[in-house]
C-alpha atoms as a PDB file:
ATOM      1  CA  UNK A   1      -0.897  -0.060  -1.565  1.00  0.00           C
ATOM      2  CA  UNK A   2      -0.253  -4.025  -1.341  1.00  0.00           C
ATOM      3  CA  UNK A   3       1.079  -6.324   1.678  1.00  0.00           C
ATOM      4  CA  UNK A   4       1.911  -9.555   1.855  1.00  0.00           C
ATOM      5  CA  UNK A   5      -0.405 -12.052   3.113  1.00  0.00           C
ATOM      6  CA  UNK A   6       1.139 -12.390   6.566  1.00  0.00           C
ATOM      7  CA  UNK A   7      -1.884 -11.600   9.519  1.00  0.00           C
ATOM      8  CA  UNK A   8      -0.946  -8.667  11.328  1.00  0.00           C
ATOM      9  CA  UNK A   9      -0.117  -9.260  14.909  1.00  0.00           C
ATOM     10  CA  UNK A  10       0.858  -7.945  18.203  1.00  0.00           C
ATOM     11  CA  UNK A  11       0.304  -4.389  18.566  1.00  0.00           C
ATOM     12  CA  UNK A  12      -0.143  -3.421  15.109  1.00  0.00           C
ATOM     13  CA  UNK A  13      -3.592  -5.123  14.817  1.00  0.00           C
ATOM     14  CA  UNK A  14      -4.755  -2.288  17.068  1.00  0.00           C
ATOM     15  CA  UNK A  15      -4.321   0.325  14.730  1.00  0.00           C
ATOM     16  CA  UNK A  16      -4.408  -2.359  11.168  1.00  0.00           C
ATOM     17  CA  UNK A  17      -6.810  -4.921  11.713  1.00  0.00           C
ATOM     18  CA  UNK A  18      -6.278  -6.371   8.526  1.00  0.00           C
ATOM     19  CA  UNK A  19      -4.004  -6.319   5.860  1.00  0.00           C
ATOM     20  CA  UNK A  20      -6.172  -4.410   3.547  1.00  0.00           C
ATOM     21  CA  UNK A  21      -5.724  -1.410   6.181  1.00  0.00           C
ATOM     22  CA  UNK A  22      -2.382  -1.508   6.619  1.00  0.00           C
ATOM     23  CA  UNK A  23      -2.011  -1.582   2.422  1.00  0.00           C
ATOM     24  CA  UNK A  24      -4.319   1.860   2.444  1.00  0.00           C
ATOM     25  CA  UNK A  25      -2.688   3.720   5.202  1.00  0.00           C
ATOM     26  CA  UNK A  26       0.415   2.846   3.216  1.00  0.00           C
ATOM     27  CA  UNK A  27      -1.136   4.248  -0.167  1.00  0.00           C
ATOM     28  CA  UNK A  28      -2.421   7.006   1.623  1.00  0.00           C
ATOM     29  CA  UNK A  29       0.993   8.143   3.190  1.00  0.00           C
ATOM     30  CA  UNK A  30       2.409   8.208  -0.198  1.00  0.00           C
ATOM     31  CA  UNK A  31      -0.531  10.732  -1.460  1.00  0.00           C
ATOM     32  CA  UNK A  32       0.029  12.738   1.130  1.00  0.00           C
ATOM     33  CA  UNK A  33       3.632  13.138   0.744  1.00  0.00           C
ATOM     34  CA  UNK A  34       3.700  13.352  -3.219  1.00  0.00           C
ATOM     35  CA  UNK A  35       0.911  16.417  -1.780  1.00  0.00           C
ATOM     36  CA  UNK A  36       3.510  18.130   0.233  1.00  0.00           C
ATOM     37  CA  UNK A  37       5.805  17.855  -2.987  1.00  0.00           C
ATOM     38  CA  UNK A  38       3.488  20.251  -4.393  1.00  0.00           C
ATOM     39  CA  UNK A  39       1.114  17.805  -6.512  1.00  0.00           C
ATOM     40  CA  UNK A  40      -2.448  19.188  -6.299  1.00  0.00           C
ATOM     41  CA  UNK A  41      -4.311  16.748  -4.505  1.00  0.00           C
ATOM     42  CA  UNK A  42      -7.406  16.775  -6.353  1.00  0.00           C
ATOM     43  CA  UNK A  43      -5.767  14.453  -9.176  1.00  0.00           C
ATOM     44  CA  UNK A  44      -4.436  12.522  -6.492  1.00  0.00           C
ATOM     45  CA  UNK A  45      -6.129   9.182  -5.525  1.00  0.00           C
ATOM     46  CA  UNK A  46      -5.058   6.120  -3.028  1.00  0.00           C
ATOM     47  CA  UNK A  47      -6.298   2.499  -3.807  1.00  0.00           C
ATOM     48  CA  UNK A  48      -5.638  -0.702  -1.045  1.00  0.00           C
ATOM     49  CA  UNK A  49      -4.920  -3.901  -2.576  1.00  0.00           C
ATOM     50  CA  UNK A  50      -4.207  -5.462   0.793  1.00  0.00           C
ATOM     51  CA  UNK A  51      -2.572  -8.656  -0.073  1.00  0.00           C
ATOM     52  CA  UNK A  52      -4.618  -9.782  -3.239  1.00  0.00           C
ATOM     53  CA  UNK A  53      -2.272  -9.041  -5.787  1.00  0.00           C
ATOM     54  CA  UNK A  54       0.819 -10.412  -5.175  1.00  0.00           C
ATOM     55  CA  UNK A  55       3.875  -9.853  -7.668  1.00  0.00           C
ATOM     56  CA  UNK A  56       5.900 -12.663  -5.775  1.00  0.00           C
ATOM     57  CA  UNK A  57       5.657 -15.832  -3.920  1.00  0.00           C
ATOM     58  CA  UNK A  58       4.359 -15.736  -0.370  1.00  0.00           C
ATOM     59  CA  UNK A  59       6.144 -18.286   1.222  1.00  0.00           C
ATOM     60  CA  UNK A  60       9.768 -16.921   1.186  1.00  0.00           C
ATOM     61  CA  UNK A  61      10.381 -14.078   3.204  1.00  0.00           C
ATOM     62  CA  UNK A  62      12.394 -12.322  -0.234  1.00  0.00           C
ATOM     63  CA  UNK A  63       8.925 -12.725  -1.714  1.00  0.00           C
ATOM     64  CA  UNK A  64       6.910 -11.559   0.932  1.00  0.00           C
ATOM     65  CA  UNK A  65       9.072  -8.085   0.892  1.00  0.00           C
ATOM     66  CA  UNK A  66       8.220  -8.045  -2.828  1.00  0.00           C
ATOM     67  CA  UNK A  67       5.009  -7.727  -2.074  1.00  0.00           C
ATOM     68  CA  UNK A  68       5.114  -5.165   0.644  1.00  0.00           C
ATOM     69  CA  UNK A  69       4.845  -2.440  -1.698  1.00  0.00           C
ATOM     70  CA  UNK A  70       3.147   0.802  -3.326  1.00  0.00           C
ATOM     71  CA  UNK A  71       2.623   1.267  -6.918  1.00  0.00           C
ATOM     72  CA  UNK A  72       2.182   4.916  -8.469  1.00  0.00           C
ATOM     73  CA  UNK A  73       0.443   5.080 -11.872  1.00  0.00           C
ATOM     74  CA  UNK A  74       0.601   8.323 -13.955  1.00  0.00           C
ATOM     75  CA  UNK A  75      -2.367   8.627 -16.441  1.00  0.00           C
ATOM     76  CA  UNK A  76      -2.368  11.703 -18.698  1.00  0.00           C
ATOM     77  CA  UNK A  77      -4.128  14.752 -17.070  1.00  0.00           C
ATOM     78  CA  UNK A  78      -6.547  15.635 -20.422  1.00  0.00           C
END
């Protein structure tokens, strides 16, 4: 899970203090549902990147949405 480097604000910051939480809920919502796709979950893992590895520039909002984002890597099972 990544985010952008925007501080969370307003309500949100109740249940994400930081970025780095909202990035592993988000990771963590896309386990679960690749789960309920019938994936076992014991090859499953989530990581949080939070905002520290940004694909895009940070200071357009186009960018920022790049960076609002999951990545799913497949490694071979064996």
């Amino acid at each position: 899970g990544h985010t952008d480097n925007v501080k969370i604000s307003g309500k949100l910051v109740k249940v994400y203090p930081t970025n780095w939480e909202l990035s592993a809920a988000r990771a963590i919502n896309v386990s679960k549902h690749i789960q309920q796709q019938g994936i076992d979950p014991t090859i499953l893992s989530a990581t949080a990147f939070g905002e520290y590895q940004p694909v895009a520039d940070n200071a357009t909002p186009e960018g920022r949405a790049k960076n609002r984002r999951i990545a799913i890597i497949l490694l071979p099972k064996d």
